[in-house]
Protein backbone atom coordinates (compact mmCIF):
# COMPACT_ATOMS: atom_id res chain seq x y z
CA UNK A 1 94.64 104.01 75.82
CA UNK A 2 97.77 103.93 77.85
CA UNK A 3 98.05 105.06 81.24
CA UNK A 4 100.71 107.85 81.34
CA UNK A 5 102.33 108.80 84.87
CA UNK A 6 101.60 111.85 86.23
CA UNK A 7 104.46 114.68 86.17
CA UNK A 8 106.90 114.32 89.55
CA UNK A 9 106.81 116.72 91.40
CA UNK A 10 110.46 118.71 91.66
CA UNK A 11 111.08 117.19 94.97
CA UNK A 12 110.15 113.56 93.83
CA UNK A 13 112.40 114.28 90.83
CA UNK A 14 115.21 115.15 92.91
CA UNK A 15 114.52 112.74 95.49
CA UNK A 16 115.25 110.07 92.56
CA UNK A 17 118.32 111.73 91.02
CA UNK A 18 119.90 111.74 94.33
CA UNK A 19 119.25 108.02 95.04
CA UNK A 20 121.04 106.89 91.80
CA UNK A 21 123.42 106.02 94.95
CA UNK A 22 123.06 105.26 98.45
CA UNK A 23 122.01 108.08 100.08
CA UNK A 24 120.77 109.36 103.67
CA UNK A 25 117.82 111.82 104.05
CA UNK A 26 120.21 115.17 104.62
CA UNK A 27 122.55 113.92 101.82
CA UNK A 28 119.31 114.19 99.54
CA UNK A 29 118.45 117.59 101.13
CA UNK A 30 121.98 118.76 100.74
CA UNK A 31 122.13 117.67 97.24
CA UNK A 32 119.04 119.23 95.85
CA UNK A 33 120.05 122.43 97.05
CA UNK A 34 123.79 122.30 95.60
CA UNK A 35 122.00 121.39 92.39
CA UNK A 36 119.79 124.11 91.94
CA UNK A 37 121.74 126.54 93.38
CA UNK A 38 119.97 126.94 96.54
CA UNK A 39 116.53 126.98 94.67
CA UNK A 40 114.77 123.64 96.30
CA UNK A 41 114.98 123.24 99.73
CA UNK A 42 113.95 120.13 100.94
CA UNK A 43 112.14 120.61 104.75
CA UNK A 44 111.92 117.19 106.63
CA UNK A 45 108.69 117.03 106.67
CA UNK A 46 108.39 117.34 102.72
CA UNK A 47 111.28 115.23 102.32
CA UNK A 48 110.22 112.42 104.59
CA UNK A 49 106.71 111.95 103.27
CA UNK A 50 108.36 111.56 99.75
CA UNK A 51 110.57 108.98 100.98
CA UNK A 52 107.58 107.53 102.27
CA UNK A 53 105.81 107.55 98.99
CA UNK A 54 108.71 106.75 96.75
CA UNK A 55 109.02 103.24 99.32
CA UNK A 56 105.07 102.58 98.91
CA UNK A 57 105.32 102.88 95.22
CA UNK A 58 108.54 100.65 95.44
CA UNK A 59 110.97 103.38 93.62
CA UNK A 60 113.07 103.48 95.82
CA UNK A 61 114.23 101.02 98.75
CA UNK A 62 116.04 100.81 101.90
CA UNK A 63 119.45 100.71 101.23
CA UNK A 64 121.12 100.32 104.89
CA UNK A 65 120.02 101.35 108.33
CA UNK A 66 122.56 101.83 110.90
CA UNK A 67 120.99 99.36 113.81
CA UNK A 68 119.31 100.83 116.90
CA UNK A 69 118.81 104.68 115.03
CA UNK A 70 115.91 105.67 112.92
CA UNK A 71 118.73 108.65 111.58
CA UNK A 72 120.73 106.82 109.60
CA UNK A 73 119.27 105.26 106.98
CA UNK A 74 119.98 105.09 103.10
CA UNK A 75 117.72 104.66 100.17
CA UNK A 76 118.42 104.11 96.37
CA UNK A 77 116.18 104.26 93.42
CA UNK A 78 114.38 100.79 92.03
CA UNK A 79 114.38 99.96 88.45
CA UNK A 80 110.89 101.29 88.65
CA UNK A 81 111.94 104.41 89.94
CA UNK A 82 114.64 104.47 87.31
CA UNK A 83 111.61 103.97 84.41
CA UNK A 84 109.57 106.58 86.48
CA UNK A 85 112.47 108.73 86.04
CA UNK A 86 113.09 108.34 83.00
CA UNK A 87 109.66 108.83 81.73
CA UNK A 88 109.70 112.52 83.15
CA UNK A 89 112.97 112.89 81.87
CA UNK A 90 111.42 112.56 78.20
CA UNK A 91 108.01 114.62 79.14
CA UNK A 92 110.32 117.73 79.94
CA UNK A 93 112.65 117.30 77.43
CA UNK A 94 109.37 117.41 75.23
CA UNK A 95 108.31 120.21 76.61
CA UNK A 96 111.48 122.16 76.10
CA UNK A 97 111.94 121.37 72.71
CA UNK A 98 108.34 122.29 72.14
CA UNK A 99 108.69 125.30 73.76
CA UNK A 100 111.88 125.99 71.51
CA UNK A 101 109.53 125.48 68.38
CA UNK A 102 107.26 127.83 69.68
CA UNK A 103 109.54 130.86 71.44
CA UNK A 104 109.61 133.17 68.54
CA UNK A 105 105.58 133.38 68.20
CA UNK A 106 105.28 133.94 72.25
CA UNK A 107 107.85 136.24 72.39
């Protein structure tokens, strides 16, 4: 049997959309909130293990790092973050549409 990912969490999932370009930590943190309206909110701490993760698992990388400061540093998604991605992408899009199918009898 295959070996499905788990589900991203929402900041992993944003973490990833923001990286399809190279981005610095606030850019991500400022980006997740315009997208949701204000709804995510990104704290350093939660934002910077991610990172941390999403480099272990090789999904994303180091994109630049201004020499001499730990501040400025970019990251952009892998082609295995991409895949990663995109695999979530089609679990909620699965979800929604079985959702749809189902509305009227939950409702």
């Amino acid at each position: 049997m295959e070996n499905k990912s788990q589900p991203l969490t929402e900041a992993i999932f944003y973490i990833l959309l923001a990286a399809r370009k190279p981005v610095h930590g606030y850019g991500i943190i400022q980006e997740a909130g315009e997208m949701t309206g204000g709804r995510v909110r990104l704290g350093p701490g939660t934002l910077y293990g991610a990172i941390n993760s999403l480099l272990e698992k090789g999904w994303i990388i180091l994109y630049s790092a201004e020499s001499g400061s730990r501040k400025k540093k970019e990251y952009v998604i892998t082609p295995a973050g991409r895949a990663a991605f995109n695999a979530e992408m089609e679990r909620l899009r699965e979800l929604v549409l079985n959702g749809e199918k189902m509305e009227e009898q939950i409702l």
